[in-house]
N, C-alpha and C. Protein backbone atom coordinates (compact mmCIF):
# COMPACT_ATOMS: atom_id res chain seq x y z
N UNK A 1 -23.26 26.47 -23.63
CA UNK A 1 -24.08 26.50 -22.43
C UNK A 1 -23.35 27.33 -21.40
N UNK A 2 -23.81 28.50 -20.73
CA UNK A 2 -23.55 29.31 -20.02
C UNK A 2 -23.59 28.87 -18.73
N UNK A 3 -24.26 27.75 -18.02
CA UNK A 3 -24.79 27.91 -16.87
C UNK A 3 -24.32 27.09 -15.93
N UNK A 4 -22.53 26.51 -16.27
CA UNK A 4 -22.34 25.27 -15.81
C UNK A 4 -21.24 26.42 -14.95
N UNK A 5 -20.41 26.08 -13.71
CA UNK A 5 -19.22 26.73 -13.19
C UNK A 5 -17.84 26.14 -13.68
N UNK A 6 -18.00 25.43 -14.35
CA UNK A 6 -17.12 24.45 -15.14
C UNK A 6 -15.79 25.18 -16.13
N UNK A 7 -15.46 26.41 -15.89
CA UNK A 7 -14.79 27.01 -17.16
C UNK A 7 -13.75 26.32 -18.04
N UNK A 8 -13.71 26.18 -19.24
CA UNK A 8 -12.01 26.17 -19.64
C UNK A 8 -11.25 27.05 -20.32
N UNK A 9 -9.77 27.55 -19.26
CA UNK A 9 -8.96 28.46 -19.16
C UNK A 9 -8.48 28.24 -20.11
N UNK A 10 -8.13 29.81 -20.77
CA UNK A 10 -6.73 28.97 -21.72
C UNK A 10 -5.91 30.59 -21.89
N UNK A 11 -6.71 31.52 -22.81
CA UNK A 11 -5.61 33.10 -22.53
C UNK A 11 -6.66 33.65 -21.47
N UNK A 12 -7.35 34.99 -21.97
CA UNK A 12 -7.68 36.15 -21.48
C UNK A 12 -9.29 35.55 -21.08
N UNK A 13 -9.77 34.93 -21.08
CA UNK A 13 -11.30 34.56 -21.30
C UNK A 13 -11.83 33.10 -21.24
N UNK A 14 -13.29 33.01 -21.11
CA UNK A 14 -13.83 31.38 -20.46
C UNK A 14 -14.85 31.12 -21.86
N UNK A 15 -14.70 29.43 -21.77
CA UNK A 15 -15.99 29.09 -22.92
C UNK A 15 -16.06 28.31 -21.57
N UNK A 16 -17.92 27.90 -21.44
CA UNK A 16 -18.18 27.09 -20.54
C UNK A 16 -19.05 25.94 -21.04
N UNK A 17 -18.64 24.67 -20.96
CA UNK A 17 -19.89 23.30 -21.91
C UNK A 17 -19.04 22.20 -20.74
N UNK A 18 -19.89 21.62 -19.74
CA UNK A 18 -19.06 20.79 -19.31
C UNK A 18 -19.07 19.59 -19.63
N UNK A 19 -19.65 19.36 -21.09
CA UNK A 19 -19.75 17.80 -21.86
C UNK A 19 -18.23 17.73 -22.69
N UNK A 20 -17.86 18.88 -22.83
CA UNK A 20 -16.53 19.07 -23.97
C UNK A 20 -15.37 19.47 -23.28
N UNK A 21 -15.61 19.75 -22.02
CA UNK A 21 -14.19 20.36 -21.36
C UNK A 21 -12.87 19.19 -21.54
N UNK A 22 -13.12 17.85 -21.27
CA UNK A 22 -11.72 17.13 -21.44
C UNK A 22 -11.15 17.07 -22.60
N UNK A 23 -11.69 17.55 -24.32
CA UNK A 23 -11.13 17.32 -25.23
C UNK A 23 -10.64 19.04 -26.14
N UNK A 24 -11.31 20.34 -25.45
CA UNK A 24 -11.75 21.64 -26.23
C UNK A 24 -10.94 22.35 -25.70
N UNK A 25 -10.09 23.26 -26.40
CA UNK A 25 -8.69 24.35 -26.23
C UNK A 25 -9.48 25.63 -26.59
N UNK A 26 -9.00 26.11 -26.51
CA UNK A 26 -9.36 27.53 -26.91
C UNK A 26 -8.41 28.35 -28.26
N UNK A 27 -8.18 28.96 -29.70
CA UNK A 27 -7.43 29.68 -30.16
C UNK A 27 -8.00 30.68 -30.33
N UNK A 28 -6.92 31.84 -30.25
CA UNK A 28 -7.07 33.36 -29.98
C UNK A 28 -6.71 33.90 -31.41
N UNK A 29 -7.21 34.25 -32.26
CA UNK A 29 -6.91 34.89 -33.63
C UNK A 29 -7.02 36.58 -33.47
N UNK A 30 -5.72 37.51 -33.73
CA UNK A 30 -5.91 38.81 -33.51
C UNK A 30 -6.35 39.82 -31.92
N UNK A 31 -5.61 38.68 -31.27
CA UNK A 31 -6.17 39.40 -30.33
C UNK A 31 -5.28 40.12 -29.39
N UNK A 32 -5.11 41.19 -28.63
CA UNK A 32 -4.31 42.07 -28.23
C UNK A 32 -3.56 41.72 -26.74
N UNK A 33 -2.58 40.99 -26.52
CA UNK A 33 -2.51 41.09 -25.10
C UNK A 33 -2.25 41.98 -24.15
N UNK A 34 -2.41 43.23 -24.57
CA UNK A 34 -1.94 44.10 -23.91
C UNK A 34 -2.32 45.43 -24.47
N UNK A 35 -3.45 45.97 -23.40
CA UNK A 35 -4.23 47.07 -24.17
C UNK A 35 -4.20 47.85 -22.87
N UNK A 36 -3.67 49.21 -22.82
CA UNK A 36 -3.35 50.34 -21.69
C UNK A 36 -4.85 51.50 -21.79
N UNK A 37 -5.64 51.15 -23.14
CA UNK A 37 -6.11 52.69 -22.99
C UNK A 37 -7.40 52.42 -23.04
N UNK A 38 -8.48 53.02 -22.99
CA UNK A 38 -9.94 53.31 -22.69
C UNK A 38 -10.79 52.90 -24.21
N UNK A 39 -9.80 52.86 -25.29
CA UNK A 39 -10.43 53.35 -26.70
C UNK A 39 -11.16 51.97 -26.90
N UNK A 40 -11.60 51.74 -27.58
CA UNK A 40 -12.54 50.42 -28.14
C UNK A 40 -11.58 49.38 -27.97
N UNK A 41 -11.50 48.38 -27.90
CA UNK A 41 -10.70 46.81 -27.55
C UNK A 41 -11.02 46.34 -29.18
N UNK A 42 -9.84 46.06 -29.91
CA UNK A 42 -10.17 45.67 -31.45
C UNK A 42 -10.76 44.53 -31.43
N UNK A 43 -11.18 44.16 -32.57
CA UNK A 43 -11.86 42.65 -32.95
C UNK A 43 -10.74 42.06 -32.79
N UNK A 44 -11.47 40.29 -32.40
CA UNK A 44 -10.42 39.71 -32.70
C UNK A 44 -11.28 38.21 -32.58
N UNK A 45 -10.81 37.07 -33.12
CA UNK A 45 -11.87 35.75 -33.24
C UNK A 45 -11.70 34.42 -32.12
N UNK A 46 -12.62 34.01 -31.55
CA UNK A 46 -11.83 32.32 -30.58
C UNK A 46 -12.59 31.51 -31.59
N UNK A 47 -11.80 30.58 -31.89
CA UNK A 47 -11.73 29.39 -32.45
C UNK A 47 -11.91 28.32 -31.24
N UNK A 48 -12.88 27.25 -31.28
CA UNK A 48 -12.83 26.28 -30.32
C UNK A 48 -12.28 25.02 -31.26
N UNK A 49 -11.47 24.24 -30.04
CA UNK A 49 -10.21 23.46 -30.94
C UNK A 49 -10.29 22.11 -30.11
N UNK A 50 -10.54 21.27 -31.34
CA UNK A 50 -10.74 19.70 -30.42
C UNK A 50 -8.87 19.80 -30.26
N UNK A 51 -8.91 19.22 -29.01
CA UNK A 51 -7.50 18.90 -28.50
C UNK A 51 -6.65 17.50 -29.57
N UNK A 52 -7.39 16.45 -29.88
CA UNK A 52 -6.92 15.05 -30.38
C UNK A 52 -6.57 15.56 -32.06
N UNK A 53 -8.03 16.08 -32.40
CA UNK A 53 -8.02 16.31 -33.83
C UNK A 53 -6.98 17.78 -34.42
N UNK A 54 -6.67 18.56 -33.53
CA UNK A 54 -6.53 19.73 -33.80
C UNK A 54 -7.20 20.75 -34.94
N UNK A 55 -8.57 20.06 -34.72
CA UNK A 55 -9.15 20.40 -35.85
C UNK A 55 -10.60 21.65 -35.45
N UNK A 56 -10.89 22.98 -36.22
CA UNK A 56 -12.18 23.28 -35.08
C UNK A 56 -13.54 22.67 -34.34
N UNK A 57 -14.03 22.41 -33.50
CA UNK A 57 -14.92 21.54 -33.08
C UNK A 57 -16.17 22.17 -33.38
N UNK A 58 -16.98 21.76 -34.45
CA UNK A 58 -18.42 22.73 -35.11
C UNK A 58 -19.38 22.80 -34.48
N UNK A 59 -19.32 20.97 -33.92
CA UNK A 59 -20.96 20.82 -32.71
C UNK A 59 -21.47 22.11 -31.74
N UNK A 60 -21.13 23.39 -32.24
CA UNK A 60 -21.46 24.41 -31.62
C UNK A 60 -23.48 24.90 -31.63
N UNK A 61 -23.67 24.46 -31.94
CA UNK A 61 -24.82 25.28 -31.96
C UNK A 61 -26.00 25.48 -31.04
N UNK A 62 -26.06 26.48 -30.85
CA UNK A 62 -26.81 27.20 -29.73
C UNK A 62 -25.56 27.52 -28.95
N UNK A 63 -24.19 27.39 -28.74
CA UNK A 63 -23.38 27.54 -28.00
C UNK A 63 -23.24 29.24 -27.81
N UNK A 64 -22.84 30.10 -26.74
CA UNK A 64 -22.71 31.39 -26.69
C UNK A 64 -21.00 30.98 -25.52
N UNK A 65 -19.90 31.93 -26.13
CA UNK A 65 -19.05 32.83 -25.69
C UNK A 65 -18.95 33.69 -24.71
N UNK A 66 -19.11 33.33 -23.40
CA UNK A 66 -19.37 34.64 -22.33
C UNK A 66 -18.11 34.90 -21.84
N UNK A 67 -17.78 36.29 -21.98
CA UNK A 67 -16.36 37.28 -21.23
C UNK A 67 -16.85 37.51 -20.06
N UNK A 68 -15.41 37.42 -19.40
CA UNK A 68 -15.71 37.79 -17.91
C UNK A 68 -13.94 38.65 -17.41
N UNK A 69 -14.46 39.97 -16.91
CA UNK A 69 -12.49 40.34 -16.98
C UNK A 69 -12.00 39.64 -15.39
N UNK A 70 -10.97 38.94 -15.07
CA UNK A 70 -10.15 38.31 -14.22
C UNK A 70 -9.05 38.89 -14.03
N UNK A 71 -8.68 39.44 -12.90
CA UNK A 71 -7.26 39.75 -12.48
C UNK A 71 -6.22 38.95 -12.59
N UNK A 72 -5.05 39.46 -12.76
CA UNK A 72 -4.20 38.56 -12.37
C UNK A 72 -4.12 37.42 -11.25
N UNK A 73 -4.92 38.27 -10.30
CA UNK A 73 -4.39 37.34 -9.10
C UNK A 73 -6.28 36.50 -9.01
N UNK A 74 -6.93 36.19 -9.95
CA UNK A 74 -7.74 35.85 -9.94
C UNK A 74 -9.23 36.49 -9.65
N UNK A 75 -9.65 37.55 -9.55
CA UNK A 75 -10.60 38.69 -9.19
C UNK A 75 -11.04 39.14 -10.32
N UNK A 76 -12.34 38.89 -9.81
CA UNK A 76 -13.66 39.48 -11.06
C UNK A 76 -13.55 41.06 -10.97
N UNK A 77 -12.81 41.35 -12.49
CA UNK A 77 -13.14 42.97 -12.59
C UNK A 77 -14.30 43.21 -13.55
N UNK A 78 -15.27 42.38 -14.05
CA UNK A 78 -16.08 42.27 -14.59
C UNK A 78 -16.87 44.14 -15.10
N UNK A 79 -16.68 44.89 -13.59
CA UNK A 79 -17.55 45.90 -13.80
C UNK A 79 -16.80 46.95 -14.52
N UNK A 80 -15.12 46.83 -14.91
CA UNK A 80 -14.06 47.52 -15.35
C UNK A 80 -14.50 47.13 -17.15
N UNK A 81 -15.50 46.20 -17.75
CA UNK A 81 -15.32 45.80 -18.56
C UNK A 81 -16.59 46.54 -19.19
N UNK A 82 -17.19 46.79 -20.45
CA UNK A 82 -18.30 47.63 -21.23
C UNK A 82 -18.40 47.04 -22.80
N UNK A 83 -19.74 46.44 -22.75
CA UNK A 83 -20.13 45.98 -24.26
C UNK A 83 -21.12 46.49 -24.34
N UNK A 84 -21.61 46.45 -25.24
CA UNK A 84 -23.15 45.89 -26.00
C UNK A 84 -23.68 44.42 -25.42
N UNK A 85 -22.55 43.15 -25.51
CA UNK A 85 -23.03 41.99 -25.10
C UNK A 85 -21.40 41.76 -24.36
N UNK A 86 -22.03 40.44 -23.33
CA UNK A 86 -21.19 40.04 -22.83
C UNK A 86 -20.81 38.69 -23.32
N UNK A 87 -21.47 38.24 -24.15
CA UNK A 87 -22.35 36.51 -24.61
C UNK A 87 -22.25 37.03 -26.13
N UNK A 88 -21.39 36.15 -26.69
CA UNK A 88 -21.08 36.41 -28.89
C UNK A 88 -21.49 34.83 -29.03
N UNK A 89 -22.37 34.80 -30.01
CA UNK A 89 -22.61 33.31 -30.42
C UNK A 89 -21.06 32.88 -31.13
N UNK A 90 -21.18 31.05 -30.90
CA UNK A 90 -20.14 30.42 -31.64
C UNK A 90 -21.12 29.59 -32.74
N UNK A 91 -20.68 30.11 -33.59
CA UNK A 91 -21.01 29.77 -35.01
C UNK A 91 -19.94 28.71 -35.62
N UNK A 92 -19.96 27.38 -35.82
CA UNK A 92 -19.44 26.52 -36.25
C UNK A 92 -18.16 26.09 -35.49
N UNK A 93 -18.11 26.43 -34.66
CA UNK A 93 -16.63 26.64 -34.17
C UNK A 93 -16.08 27.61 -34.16
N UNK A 94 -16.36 29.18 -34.15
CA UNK A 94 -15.95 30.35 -33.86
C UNK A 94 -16.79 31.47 -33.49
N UNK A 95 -16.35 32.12 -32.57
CA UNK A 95 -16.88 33.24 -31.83
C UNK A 95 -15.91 34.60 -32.85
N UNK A 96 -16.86 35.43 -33.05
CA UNK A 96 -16.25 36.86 -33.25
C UNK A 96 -16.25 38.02 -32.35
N UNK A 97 -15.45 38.27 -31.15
CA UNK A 97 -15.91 39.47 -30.39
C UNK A 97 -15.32 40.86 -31.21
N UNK A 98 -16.54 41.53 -30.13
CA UNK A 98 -16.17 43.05 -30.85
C UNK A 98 -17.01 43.98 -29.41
N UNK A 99 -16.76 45.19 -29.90
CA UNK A 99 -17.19 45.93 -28.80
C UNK A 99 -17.10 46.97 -27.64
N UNK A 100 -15.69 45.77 -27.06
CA UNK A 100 -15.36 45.67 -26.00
C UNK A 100 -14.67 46.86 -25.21
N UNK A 101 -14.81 47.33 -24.11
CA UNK A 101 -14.23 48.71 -23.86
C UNK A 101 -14.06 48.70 -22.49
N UNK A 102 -13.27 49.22 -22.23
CA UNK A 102 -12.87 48.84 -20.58
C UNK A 102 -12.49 50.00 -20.06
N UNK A 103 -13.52 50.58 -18.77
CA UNK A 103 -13.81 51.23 -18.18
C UNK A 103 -12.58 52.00 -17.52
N UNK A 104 -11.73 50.93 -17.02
CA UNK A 104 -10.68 52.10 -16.85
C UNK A 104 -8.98 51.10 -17.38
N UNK A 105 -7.79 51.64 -17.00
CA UNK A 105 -6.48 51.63 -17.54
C UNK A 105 -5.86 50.95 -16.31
N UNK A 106 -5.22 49.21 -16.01
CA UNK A 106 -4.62 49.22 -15.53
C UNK A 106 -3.09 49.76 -15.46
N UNK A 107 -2.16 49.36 -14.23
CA UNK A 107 -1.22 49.89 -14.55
C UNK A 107 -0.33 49.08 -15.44
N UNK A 108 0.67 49.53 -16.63
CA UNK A 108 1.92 48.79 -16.91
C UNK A 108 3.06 47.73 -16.35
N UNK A 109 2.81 48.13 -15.03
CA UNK A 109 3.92 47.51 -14.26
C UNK A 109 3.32 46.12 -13.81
């Protein structure tokens, strides 16, 4: 469910359900922390992760994945960011993004 303000943080990105937020982690499979250049942003998978069970949490369905880019210091660069979609369905407990391309190069430092 997209429509709650409810996020839960965990790396680079938000899943939003505010029935599951006290028990649901986020895992990052393949994913790049640190990308300098313009070229395509590689695939890479979120796993949603019951916290107790450490196990993936499936009750996903109808659930969608929405990216949003965040500064460091907390600031929507949202418009720095370029898909096809912004929203990847979670299928059993996993999202596959792909796509992703970002408009311009922060700095290194």
């Amino acid at each position: 469910n997209n429509n709650n303000n409810n996020p839960i943080r965990n790396k680079p990105n938000i899943v939003e359900s505010p029935m599951y937020l006290p028990f649901l982690t986020l895992k990052f499979e393949n994913i790049q922390l640190k990308w300098y250049t313009r070229r395509q942003y590689p695939e890479f998978r979120v796993d949603l992760i019951n916290k107790e069970t450490k196990e993936i949490f499936t009750q996903t369905e109808g659930w969608t994945l929405g990216l949003r880019l965040i500064s460091g210091s907390s600031h929507s660069l949202s418009q720095f960011l370029h898909s096809p979609a912004l929203s990847f369905p979670i299928n059993q407990g996993r999202a596959k993004i792909y796509g992703l391309k970002f408009l311009a190069v922060s700095s290194r430092n």
